[in-house]
Protein backbone atom coordinates (compact mmCIF):
# COMPACT_ATOMS: atom_id res chain seq x y z
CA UNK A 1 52.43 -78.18 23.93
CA UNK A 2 49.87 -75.58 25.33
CA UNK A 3 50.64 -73.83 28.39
CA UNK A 4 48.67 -75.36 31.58
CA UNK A 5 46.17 -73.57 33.15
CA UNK A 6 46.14 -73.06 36.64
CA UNK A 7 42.71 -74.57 36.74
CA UNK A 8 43.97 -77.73 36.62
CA UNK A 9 46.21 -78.15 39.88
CA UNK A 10 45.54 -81.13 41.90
CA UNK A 11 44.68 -80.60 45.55
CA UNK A 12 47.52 -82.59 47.63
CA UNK A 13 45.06 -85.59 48.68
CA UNK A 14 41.41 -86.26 47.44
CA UNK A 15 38.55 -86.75 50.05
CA UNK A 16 37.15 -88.97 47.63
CA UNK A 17 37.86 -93.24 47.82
CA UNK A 18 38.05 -94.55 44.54
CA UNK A 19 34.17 -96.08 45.09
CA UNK A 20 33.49 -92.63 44.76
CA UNK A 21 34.56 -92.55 41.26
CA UNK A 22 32.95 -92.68 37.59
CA UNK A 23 34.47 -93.16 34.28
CA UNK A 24 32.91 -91.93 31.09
CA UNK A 25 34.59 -90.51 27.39
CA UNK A 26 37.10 -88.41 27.48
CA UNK A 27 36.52 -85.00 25.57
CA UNK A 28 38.64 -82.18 24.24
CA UNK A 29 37.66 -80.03 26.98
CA UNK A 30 39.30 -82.60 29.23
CA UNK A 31 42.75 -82.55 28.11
CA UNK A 32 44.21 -80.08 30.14
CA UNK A 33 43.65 -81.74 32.85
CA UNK A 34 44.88 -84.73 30.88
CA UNK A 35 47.90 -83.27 30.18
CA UNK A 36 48.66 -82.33 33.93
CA UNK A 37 47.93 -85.43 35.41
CA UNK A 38 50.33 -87.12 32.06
CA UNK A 39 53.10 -84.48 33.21
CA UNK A 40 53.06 -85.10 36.18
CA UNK A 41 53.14 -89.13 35.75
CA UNK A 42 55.87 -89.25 33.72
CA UNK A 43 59.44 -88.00 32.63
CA UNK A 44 58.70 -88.21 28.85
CA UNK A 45 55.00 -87.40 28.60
CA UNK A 46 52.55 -87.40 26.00
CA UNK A 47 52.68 -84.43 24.37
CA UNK A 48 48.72 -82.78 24.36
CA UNK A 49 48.35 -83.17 20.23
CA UNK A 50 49.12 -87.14 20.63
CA UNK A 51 46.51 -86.98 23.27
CA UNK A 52 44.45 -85.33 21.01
CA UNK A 53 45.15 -87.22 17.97
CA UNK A 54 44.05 -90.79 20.07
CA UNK A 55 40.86 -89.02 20.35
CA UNK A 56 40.73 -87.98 16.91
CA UNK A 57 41.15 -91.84 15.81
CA UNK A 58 38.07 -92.77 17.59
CA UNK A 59 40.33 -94.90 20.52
CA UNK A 60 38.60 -95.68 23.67
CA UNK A 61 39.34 -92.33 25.43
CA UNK A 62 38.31 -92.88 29.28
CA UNK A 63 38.62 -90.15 32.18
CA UNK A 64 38.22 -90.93 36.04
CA UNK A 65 36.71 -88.13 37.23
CA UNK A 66 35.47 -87.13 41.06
CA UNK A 67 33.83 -84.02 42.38
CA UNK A 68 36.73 -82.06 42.08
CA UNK A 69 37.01 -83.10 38.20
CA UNK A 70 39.43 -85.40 36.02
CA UNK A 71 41.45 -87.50 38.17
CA UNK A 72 42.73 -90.28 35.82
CA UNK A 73 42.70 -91.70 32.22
CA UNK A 74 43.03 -94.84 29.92
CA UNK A 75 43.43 -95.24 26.35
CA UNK A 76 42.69 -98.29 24.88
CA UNK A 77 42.87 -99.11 20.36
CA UNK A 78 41.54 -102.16 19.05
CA UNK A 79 41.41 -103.60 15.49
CA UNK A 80 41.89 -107.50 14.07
CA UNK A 81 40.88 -108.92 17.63
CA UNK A 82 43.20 -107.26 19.57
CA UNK A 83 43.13 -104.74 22.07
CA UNK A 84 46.19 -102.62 22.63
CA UNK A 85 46.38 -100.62 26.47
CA UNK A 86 48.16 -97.48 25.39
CA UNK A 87 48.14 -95.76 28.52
CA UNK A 88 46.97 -95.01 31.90
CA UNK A 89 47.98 -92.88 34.18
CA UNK A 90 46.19 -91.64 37.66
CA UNK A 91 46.78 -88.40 39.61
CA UNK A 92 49.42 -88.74 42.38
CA UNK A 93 47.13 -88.03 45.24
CA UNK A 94 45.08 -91.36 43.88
CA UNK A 95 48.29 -93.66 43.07
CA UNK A 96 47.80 -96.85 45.14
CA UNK A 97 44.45 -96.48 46.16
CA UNK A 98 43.04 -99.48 43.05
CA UNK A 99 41.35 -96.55 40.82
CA UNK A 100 44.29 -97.66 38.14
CA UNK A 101 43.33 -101.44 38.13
CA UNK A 102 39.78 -100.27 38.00
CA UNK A 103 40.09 -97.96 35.06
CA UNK A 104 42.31 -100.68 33.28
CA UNK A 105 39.40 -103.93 34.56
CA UNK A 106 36.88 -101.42 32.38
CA UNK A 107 39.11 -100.97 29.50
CA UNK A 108 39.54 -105.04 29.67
CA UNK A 109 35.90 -105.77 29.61
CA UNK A 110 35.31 -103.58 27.00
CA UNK A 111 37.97 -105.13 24.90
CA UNK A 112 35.94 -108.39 25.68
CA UNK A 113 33.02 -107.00 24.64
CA UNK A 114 34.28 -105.67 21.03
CA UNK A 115 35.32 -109.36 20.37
CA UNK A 116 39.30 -109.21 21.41
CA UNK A 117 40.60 -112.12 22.16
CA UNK A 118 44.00 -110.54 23.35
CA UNK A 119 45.06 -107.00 24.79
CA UNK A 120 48.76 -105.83 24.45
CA UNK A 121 50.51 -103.49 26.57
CA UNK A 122 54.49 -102.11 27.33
CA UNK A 123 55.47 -100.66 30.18
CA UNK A 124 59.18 -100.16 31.21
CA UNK A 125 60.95 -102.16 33.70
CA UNK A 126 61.67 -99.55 36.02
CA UNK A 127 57.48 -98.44 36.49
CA UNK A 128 57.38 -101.46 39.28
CA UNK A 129 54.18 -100.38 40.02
CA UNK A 130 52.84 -100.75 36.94
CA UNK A 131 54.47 -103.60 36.67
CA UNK A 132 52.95 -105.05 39.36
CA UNK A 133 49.37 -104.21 38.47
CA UNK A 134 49.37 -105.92 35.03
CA UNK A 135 51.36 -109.12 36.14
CA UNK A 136 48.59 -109.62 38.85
CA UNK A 137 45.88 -108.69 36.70
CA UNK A 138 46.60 -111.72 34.37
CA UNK A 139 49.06 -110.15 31.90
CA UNK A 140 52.19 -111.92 31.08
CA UNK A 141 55.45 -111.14 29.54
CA UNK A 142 56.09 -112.04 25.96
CA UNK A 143 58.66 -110.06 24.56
CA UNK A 144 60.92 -106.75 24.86
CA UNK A 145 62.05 -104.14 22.73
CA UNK A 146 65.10 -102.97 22.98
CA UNK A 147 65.66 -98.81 23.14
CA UNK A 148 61.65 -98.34 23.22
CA UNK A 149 61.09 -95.75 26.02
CA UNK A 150 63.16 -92.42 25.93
CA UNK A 151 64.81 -92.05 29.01
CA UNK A 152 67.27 -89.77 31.11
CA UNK A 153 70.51 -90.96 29.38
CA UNK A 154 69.40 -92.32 26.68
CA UNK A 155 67.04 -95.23 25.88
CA UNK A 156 64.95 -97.61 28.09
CA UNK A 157 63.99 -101.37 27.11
CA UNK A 158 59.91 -101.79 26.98
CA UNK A 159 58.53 -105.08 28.80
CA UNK A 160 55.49 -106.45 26.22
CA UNK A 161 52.73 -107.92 28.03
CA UNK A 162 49.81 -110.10 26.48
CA UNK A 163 46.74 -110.97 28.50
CA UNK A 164 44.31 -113.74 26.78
CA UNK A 165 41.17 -112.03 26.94
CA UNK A 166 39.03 -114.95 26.21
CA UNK A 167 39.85 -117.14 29.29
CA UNK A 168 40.19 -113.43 31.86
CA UNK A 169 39.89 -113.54 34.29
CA UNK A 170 42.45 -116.13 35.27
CA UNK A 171 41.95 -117.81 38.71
CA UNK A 172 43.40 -116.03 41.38
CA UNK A 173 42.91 -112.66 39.49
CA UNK A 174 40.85 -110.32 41.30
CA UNK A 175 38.32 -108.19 39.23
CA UNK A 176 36.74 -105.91 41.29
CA UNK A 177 33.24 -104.40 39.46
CA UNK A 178 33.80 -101.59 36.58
CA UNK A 179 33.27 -98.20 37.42
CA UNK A 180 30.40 -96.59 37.04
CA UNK A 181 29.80 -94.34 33.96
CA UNK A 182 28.63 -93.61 30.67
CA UNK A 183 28.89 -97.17 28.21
């Protein structure tokens, strides 16, 4: 993994609400940023060459970004009428504040629009938050694999969640409008 730049630290709290957000593609030039915000997210990040590679596939690569640059980002693979949410993570200072459920409505609707009928995701048991978002966003549990997530210790199970994209939003699901950007 490359070195981070120094560039790339995250002020403690942003001045900016998440209306004062856009999304657009995600470029090469971002990942550093990327990388920082994925380090910082998680125990066992994504290293910067799979981050890389997703964009090298031609995955829906989406940043958040703000006035004081990249604050977020979602990636998204489809293929046979299925979408599959690989990951999203948001900067700390953002956490809580709905730019996640935003970034992953947008990903959702453009599943929609490509034709998928269903969008996949796993997330592990102990990321409550995240757990949270995607059972009130619609998505429901349908299986678990065992060992999935490397962990402190060993090996953590992975929750798999399926949301039916052709009847989303359910009732009583929220959508709040996607954020503004590039297509």
């Amino acid at each position: 993994m490359a070195p981070q730049s120094t560039d790339t630290a995250r002020p403690a709290a942003r001045a900016v609400a998440p209306a004062g957000l856009r999304q657009r593609r995600m470029r090469e030039t971002d990942l550093p940023a990327v990388v920082a915000i994925e380090n910082e997210g998680y125990a066992f990040p994504w290293s910067e060459e799979i981050l890389r590679d997703c964009l090298r596939a031609g995955y829906t690569c989406r940043v958040l970004d703000d006035r004081d640059g990249v604050c977020g980002y979602g990636i998204l693979s489809m293929g046979a009428g299925e979408a599959h949410v690989l990951n999203i993570c948001i900067d700390a200072s953002l956490r809580g504040s709905g730019a996640g459920r935003r970034l992953l409505y947008w990903l959702l609707h453009r599943a929609q629009a490509a034709g998928s009928e269903a969008a996949f995701l796993e997330v592990r048991p102990s990321n409550v938050a995240a757990v949270r978002l995607y059972e009130s966003s619609g998505f429901k549990q349908v299986g678990l694999r065992r060992g999935y997530y490397q962990a402190v210790g060993g090996r953590e199970d992975a929750l798999v969640y399926r949301l039916g994209l052709l009847e989303w939003p359910e009732p009583g699901v929220v959508v709040t409008a996607p954020l503004p950007g590039e297509p």
